[in-house]
Protein backbone atom coordinates (compact mmCIF):
# COMPACT_ATOMS: atom_id res chain seq x y z
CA UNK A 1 -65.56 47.64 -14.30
CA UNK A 2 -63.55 47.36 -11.03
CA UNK A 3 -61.30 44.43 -9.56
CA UNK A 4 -62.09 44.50 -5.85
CA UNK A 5 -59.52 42.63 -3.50
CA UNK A 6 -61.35 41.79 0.19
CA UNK A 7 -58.44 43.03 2.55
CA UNK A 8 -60.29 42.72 5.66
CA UNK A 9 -61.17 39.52 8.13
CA UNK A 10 -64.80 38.44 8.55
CA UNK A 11 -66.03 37.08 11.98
CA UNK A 12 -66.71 33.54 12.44
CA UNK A 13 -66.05 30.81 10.10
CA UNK A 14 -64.98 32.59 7.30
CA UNK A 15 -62.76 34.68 8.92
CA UNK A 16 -60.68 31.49 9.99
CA UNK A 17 -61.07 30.75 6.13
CA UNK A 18 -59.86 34.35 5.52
CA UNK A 19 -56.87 34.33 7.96
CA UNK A 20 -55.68 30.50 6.52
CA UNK A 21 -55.94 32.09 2.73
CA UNK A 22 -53.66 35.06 3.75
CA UNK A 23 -51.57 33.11 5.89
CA UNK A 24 -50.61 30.30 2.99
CA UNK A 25 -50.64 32.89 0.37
CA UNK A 26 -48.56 35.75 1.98
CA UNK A 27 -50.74 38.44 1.24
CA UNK A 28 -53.53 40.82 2.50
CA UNK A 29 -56.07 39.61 0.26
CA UNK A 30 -58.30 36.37 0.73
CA UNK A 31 -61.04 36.91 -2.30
CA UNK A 32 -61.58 38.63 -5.30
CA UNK A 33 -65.18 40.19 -6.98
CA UNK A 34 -65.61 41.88 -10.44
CA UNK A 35 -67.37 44.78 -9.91
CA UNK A 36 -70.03 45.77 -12.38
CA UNK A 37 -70.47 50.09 -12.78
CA UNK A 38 -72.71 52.42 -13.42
CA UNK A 39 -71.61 52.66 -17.72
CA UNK A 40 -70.43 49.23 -18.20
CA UNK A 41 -73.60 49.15 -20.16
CA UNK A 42 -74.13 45.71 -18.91
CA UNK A 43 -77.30 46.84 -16.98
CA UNK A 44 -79.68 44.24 -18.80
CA UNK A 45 -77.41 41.56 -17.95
CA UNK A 46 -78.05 41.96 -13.96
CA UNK A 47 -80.23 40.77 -12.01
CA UNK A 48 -82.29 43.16 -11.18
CA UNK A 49 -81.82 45.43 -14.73
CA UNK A 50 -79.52 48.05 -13.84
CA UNK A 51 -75.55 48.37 -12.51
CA UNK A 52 -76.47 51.83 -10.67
CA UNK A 53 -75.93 51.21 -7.00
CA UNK A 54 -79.13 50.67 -4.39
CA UNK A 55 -80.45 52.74 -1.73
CA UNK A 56 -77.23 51.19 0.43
CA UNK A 57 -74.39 52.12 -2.12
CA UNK A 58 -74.14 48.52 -2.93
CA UNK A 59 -73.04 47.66 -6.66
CA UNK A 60 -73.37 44.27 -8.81
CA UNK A 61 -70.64 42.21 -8.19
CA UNK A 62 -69.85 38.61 -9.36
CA UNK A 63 -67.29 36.26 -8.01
CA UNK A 64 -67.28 32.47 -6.36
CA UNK A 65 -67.86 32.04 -2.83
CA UNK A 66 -67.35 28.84 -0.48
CA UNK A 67 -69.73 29.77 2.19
CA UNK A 68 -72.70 31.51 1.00
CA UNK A 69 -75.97 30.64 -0.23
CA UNK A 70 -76.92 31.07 -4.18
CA UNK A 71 -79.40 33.24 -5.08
CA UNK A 72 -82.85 32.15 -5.55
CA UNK A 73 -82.66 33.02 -9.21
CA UNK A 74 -79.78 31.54 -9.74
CA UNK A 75 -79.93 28.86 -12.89
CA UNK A 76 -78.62 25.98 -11.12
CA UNK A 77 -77.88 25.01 -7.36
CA UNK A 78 -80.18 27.74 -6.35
CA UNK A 79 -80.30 28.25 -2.67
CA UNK A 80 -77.44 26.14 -2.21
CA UNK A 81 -74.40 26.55 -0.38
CA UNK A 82 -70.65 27.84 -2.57
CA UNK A 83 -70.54 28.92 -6.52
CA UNK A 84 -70.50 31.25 -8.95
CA UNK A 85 -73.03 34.20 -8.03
CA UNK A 86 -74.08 37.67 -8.39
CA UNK A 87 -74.76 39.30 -5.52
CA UNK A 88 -74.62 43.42 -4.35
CA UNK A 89 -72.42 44.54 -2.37
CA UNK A 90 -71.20 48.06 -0.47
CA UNK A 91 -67.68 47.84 -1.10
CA UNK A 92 -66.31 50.00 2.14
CA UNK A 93 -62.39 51.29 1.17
CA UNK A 94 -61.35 49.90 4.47
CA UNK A 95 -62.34 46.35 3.38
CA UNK A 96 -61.31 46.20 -0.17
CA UNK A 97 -58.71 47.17 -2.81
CA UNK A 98 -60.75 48.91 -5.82
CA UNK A 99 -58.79 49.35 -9.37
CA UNK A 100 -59.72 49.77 -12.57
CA UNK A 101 -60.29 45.69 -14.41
CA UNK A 102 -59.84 47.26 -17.92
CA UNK A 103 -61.54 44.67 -20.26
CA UNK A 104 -64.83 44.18 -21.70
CA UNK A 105 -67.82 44.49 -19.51
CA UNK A 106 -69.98 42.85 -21.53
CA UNK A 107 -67.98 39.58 -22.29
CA UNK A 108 -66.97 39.66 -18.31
CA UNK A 109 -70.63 39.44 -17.76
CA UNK A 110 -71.51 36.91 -20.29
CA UNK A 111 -68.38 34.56 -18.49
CA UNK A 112 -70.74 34.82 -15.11
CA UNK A 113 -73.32 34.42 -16.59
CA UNK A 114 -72.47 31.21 -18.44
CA UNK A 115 -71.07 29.81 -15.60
CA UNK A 116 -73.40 31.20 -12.62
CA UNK A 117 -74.39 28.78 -9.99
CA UNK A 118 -71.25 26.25 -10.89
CA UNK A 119 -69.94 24.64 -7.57
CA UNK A 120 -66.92 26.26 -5.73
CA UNK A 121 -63.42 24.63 -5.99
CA UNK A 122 -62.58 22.98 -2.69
CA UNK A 123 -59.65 21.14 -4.43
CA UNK A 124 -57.77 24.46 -5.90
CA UNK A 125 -58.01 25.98 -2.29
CA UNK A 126 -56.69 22.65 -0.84
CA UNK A 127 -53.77 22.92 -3.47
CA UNK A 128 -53.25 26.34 -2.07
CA UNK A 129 -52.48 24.97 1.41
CA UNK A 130 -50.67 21.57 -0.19
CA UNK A 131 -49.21 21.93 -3.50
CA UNK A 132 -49.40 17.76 -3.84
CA UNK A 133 -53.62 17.80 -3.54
CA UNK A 134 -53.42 19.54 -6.99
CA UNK A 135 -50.74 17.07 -8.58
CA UNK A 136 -52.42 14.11 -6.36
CA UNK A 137 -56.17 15.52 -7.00
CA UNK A 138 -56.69 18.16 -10.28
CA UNK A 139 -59.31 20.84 -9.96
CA UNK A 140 -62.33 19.99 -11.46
CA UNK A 141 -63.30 21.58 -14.57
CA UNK A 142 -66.52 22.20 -13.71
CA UNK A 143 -65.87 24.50 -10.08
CA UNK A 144 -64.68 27.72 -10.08
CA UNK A 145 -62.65 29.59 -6.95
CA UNK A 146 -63.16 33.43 -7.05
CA UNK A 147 -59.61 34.23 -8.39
CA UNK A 148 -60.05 31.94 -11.12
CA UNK A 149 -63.68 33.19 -12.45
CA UNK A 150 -62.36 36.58 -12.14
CA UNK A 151 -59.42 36.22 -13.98
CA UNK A 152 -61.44 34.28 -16.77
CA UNK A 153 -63.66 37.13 -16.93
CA UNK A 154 -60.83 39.23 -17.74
CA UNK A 155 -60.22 36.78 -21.27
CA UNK A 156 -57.59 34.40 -19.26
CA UNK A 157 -58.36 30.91 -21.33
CA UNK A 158 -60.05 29.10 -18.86
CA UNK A 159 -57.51 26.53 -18.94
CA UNK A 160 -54.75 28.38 -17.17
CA UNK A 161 -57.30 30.84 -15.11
CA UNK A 162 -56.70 28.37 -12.08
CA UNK A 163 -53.19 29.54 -12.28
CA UNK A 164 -54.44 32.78 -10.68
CA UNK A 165 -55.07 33.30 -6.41
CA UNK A 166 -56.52 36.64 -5.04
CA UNK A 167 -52.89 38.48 -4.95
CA UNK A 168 -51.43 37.36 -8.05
CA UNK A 169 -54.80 38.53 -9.82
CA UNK A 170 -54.44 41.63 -7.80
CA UNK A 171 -50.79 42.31 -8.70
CA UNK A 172 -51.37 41.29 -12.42
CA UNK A 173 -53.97 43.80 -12.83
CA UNK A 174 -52.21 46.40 -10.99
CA UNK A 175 -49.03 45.73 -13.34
CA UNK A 176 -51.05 46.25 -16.39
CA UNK A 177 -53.17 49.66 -15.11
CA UNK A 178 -49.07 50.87 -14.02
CA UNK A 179 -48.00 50.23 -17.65
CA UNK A 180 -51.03 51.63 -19.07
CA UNK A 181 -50.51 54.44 -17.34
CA UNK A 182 -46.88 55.61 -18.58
């Protein structure tokens, strides 16, 4: 399993999204995906059976998004716009920051699962820009931002999982595959 930090500015709306993220958070990265491989032996778990990538190189990844539609198979809001999802994706070096998310594949997958389709968290990404919207306004509960379901797939208690934005995900998980390392 793979933490993949998006480093890279889409066109259009999302890349003013993108450039506002980076901007107010200081850092290259704007979103976060948990990448499901090949050996995770989560393959019954996706959507389509298996984690081995498609004719494009794309791989199973999960995450929350604020723009895009849900899947049609998604259990609830399907076809609707922002949530928890599955959805493949090539994952081009030049675009994203790949390292190793060492935890358990199969409980990471049952966390997306559970929680697939859930709304996306306006409110923590308005707290992001204006610390006083989360003191004023609390996340909801029941939305999810794509820092935050990542980091509770990781085993982060879902209470404090809000705690975490793209780069301090990035940086935690970085810290622990350095110390893991020596």
């Amino acid at each position: 399993m793979l933490l993949a930090s998006y480093t890279t500015i889409r066109p259009g709306i999302q890349g003013i999204a993108n450039r506002l993220i980076r901007w107010r958070l200081r850092s290259k990265e704007s979103h976060t995906e948990v990448v499901f491989m090949p050996g995770d032996g989560v393959d019954n778990r996706m959507p389509d059976g298996t984690c081995e990538p498609d004719a494009t190189g794309a791989l199973w990844c999960a995450s929350s998004v604020a723009w895009e539609r849900l899947p049609e198979w998604s259990p609830r809001r399907a076809g609707r716009r922002g949530g928890v999802r599955f959805k493949r994706i090539v994952l081009k070096p030049e675009h994203w920051h790949l390292q190793p998310y060492r935890r358990d594949p199969v409980a990471a997958v049952e966390v997306f699962k559970r929680l697939e389709g859930q709304a996306y968290s306006w409110r923590l990404i308005l707290g992001w820009v204006g610390w006083l919207v989360t003191v004023i306004w609390p996340p909801s509960r029941r939305k999810r931002v794509c820092s935050q379901v990542s980091a509770e797939a990781g085993g982060v208690d879902p209470d404090e999982a809000w705690r975490f934005d793209p780069p301090i995900l990035r940086r935690a998980v970085e810290a622990e595959n350095g110390s893991r390392a020596q």
